[in-house]
PDB file of N, CA and C in Angstrom:
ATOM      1  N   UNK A   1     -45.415  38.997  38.009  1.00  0.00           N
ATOM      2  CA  UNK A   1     -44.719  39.542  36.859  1.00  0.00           C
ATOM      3  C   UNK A   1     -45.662  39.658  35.660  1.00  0.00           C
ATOM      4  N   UNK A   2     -46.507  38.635  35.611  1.00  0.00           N
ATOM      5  CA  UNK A   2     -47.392  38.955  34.787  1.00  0.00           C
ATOM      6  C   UNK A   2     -48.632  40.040  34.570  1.00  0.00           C
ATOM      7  N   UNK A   3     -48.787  40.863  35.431  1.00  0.00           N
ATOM      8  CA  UNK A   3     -49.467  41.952  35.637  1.00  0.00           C
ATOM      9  C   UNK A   3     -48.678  43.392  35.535  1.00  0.00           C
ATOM     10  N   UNK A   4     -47.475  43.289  35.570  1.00  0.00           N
ATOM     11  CA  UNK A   4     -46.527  44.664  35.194  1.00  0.00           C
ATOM     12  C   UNK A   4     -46.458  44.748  33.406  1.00  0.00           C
ATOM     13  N   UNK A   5     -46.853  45.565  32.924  1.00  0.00           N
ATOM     14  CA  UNK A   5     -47.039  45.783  31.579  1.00  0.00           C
ATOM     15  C   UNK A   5     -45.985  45.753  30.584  1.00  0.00           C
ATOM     16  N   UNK A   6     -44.587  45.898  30.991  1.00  0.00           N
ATOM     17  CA  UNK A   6     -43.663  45.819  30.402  1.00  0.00           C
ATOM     18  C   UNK A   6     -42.728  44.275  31.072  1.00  0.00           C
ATOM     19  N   UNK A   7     -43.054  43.768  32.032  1.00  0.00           N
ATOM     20  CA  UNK A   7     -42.227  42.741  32.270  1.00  0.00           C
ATOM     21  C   UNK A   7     -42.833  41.372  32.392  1.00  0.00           C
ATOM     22  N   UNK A   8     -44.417  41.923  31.503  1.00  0.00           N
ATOM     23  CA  UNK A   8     -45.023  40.597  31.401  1.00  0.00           C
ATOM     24  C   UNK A   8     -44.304  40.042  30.018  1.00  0.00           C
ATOM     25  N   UNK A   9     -43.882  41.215  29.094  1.00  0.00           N
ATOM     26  CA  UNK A   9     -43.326  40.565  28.131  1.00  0.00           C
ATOM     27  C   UNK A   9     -42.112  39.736  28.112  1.00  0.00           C
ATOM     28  N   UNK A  10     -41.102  39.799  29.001  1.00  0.00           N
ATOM     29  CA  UNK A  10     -40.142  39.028  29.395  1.00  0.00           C
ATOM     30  C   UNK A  10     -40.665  37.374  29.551  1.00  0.00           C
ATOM     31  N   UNK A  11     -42.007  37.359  30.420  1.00  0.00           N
ATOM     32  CA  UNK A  11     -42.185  36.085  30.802  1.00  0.00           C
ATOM     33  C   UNK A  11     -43.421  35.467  29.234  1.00  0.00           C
ATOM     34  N   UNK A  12     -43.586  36.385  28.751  1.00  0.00           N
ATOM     35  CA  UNK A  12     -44.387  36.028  27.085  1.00  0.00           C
ATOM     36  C   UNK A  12     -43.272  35.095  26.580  1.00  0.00           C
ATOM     37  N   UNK A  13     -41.961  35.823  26.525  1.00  0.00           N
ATOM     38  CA  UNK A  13     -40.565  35.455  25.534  1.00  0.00           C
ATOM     39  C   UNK A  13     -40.255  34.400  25.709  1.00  0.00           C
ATOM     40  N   UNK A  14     -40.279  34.408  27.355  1.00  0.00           N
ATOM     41  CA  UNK A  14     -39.541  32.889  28.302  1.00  0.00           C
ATOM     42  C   UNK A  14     -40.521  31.644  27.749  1.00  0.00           C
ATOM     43  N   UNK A  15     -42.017  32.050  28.084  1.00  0.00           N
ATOM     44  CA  UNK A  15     -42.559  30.741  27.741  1.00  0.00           C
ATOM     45  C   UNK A  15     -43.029  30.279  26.148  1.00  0.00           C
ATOM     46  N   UNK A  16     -42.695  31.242  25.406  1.00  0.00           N
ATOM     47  CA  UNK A  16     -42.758  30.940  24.069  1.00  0.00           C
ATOM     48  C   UNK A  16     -41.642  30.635  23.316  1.00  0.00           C
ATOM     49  N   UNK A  17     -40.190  30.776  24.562  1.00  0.00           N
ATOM     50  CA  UNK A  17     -39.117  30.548  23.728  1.00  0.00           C
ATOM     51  C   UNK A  17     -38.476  31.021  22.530  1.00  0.00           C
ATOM     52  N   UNK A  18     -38.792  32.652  22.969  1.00  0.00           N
ATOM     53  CA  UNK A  18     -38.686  33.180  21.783  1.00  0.00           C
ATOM     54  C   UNK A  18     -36.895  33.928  22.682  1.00  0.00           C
ATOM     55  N   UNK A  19     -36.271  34.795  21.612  1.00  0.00           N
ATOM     56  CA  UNK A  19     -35.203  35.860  21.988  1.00  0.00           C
ATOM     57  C   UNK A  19     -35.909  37.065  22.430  1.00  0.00           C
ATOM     58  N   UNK A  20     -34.972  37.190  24.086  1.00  0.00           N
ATOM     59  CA  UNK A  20     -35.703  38.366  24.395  1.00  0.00           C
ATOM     60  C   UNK A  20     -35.432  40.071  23.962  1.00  0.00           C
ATOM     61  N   UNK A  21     -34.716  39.639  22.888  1.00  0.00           N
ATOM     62  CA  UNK A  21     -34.220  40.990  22.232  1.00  0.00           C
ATOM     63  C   UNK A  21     -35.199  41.477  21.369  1.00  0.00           C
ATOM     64  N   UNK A  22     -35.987  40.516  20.945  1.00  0.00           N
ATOM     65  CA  UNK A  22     -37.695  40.857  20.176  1.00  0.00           C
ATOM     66  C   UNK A  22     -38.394  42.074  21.180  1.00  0.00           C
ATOM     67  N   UNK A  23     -37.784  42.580  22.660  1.00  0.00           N
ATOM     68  CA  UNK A  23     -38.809  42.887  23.746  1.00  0.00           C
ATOM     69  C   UNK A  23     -38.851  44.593  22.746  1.00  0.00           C
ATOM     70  N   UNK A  24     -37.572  44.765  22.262  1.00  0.00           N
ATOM     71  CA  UNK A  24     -36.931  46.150  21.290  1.00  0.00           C
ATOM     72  C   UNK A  24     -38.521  45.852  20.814  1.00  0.00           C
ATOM     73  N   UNK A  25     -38.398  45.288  19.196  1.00  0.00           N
ATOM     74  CA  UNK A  25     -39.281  45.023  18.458  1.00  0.00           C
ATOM     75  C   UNK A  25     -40.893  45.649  18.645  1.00  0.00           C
ATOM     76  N   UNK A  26     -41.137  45.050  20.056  1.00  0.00           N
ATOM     77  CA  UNK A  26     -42.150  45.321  20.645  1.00  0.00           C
ATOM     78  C   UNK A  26     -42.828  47.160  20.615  1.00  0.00           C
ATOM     79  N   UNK A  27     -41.699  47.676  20.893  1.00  0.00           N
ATOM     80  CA  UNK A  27     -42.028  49.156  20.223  1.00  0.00           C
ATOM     81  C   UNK A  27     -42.338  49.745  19.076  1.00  0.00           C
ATOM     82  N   UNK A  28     -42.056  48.969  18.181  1.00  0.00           N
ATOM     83  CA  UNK A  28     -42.047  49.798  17.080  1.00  0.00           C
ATOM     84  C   UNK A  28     -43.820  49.322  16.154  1.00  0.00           C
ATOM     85  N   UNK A  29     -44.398  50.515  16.042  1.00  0.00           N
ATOM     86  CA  UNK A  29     -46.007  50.014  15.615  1.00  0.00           C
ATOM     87  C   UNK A  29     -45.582  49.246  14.077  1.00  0.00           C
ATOM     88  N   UNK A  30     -46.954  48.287  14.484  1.00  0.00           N
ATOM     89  CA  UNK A  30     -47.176  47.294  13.111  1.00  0.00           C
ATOM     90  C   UNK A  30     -46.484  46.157  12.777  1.00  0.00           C
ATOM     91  N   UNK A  31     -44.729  46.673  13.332  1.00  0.00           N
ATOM     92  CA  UNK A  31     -43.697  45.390  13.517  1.00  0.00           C
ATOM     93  C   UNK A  31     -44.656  44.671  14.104  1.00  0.00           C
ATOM     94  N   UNK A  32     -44.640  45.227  15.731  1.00  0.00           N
ATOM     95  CA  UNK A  32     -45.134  44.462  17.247  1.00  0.00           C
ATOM     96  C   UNK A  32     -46.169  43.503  17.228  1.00  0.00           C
ATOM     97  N   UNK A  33     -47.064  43.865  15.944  1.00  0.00           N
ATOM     98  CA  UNK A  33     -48.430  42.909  15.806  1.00  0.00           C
ATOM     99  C   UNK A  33     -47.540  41.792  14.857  1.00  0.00           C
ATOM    100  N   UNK A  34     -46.469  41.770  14.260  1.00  0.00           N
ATOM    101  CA  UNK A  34     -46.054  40.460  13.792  1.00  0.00           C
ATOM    102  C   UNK A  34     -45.433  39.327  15.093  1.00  0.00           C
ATOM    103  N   UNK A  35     -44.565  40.002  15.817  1.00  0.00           N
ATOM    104  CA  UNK A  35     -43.919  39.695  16.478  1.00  0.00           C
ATOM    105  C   UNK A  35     -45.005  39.266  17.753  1.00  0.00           C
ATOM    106  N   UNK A  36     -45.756  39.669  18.200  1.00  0.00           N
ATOM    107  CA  UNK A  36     -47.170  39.752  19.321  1.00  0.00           C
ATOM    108  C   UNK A  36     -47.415  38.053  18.616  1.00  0.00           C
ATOM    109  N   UNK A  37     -47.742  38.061  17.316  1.00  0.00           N
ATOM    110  CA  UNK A  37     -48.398  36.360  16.644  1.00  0.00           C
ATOM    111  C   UNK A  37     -47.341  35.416  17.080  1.00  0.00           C
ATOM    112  N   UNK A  38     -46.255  35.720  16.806  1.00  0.00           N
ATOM    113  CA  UNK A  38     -45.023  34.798  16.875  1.00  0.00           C
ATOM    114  C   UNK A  38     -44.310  33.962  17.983  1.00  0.00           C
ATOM    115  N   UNK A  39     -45.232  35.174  18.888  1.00  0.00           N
ATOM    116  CA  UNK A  39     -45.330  35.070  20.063  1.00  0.00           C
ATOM    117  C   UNK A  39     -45.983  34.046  21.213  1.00  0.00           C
ATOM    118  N   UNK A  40     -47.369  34.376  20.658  1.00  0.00           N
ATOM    119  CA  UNK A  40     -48.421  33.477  21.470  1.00  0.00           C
ATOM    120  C   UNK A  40     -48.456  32.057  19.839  1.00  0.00           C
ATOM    121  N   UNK A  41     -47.823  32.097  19.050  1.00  0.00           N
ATOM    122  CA  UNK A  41     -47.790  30.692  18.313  1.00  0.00           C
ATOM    123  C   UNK A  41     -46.592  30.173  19.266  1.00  0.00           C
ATOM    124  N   UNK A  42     -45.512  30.562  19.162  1.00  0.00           N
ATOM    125  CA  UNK A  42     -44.750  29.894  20.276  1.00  0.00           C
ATOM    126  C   UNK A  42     -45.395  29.012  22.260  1.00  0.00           C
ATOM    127  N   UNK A  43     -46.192  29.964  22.253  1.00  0.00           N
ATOM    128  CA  UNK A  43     -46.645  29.684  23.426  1.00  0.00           C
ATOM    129  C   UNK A  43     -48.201  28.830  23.293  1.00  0.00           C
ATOM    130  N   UNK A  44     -48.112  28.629  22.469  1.00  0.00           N
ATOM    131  CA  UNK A  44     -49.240  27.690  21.831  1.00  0.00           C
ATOM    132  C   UNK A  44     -48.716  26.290  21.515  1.00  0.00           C
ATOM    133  N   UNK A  45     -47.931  26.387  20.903  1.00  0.00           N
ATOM    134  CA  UNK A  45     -47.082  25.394  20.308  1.00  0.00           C
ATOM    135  C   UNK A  45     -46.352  24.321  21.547  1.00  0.00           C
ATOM    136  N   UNK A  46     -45.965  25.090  22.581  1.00  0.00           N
ATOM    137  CA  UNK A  46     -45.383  24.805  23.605  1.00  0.00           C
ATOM    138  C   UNK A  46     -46.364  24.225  24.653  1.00  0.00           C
ATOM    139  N   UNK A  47     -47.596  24.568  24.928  1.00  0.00           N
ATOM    140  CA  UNK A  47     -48.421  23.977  25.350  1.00  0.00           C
ATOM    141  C   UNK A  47     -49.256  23.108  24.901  1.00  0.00           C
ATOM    142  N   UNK A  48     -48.762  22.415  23.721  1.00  0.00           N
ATOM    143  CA  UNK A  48     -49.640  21.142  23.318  1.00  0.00           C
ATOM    144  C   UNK A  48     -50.525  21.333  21.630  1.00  0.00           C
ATOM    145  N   UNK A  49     -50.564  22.650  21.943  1.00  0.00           N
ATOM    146  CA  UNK A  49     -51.798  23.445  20.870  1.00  0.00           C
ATOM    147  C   UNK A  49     -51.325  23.581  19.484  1.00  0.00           C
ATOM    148  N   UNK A  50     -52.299  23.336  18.356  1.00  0.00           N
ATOM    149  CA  UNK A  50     -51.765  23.685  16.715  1.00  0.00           C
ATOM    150  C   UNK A  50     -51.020  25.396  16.932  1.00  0.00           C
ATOM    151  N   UNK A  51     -50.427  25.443  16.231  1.00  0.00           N
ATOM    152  CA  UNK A  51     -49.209  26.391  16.407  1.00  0.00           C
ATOM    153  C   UNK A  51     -50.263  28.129  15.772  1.00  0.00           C
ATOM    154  N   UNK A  52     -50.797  27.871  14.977  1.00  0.00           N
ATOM    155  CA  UNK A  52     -52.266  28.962  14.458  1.00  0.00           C
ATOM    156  C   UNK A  52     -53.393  29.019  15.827  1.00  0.00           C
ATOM    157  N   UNK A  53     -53.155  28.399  16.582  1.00  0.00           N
ATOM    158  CA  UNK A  53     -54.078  29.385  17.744  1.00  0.00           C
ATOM    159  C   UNK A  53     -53.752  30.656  17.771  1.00  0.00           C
ATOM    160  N   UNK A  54     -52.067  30.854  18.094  1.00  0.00           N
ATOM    161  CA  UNK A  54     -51.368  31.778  18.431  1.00  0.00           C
ATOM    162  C   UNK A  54     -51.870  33.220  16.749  1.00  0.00           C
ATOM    163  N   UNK A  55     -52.039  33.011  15.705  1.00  0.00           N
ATOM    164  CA  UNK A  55     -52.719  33.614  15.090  1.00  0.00           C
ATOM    165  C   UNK A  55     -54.128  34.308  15.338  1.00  0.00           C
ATOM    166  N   UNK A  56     -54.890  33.534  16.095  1.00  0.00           N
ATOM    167  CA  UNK A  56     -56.510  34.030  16.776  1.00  0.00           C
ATOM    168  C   UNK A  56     -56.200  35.398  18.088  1.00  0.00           C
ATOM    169  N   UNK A  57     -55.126  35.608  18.172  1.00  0.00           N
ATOM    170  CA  UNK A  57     -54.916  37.003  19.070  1.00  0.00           C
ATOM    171  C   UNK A  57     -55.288  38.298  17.716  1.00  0.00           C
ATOM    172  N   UNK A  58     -55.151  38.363  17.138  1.00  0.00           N
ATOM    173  CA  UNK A  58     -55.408  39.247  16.040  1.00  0.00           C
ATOM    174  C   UNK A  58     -57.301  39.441  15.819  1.00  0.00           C
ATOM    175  N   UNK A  59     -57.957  38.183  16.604  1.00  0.00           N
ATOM    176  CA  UNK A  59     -59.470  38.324  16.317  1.00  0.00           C
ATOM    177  C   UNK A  59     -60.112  39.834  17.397  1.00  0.00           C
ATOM    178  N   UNK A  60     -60.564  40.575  17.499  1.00  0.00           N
ATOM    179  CA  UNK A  60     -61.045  41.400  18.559  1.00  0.00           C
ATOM    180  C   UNK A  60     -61.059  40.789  19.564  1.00  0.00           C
ATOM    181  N   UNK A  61     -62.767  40.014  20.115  1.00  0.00           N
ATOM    182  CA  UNK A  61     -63.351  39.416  20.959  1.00  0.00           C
ATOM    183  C   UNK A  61     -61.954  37.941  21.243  1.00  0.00           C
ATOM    184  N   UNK A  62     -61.754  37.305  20.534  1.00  0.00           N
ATOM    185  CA  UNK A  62     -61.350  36.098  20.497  1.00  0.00           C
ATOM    186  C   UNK A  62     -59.878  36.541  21.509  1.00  0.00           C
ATOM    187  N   UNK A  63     -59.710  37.000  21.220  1.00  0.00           N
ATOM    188  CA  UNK A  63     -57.878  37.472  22.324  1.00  0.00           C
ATOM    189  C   UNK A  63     -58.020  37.525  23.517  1.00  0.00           C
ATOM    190  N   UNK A  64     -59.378  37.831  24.084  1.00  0.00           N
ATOM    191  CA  UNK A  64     -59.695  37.970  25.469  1.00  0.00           C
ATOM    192  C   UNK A  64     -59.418  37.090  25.700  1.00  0.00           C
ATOM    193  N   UNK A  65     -60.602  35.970  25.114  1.00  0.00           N
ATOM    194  CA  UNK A  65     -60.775  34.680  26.107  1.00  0.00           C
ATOM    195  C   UNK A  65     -59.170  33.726  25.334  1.00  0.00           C
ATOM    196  N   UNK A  66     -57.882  33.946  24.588  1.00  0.00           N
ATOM    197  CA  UNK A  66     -57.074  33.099  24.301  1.00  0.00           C
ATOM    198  C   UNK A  66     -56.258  32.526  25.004  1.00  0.00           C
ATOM    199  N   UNK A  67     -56.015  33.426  25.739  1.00  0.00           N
ATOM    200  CA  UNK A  67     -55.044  33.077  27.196  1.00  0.00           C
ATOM    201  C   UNK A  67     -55.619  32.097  27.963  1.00  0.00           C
ATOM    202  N   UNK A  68     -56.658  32.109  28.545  1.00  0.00           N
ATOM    203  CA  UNK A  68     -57.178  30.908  29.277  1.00  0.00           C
ATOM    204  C   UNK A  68     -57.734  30.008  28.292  1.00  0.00           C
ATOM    205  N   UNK A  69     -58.144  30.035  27.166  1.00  0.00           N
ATOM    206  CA  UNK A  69     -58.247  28.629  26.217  1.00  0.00           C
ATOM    207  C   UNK A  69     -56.621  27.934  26.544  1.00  0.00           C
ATOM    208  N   UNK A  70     -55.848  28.480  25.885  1.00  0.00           N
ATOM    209  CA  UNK A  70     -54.281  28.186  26.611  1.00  0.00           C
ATOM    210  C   UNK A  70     -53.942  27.469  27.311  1.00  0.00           C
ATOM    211  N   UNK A  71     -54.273  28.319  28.599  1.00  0.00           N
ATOM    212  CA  UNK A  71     -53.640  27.927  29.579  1.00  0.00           C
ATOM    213  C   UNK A  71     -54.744  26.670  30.573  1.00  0.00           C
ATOM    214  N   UNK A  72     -55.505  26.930  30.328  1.00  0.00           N
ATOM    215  CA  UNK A  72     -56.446  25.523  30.664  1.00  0.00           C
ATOM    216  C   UNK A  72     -57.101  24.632  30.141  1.00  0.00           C
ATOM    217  N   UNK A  73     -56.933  24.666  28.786  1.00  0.00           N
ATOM    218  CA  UNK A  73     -57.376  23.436  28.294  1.00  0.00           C
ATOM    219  C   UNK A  73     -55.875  22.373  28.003  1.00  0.00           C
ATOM    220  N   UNK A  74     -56.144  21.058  27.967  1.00  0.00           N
ATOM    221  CA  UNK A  74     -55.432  20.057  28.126  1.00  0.00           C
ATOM    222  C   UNK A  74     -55.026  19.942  26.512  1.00  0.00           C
TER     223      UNK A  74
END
């Protein structure tokens, strides 16, 4: 699920605990980059992490590697 482009966002929502009615949101330009932060801070937050990681998706380079900082560090 995480590789389908539109239904990875479902499982973004689930593990950040966000409402999946934000998935709307997601369309509309400029909203989506608020809602995109709010997003991976939730899913930051939830995995142990200061809640402003989820802010470092907004860096160019730095967004690549955020997901696996994430998801594998302790």
């Amino acid at each position: 699920m995480a590789y389908i482009p539109v239904a990875n966002l479902f499982l973004m929502f689930r593990v950040g605990k966000k409402p999946l009615w934000w998935i709307l949101l997601m369309f509309i330009p400029l909203v989506n980059l608020i809602f995109i932060v709010l997003t991976w801070m939730g899913i930051a937050k939830n995995r142990g992490k200061s809640a402003w990681v989820g802010v470092l998706v907004l860096i160019p380079l730095v967004n690549l590697a955020l997901p696996a900082y994430i998801a594998f560090s302790e």
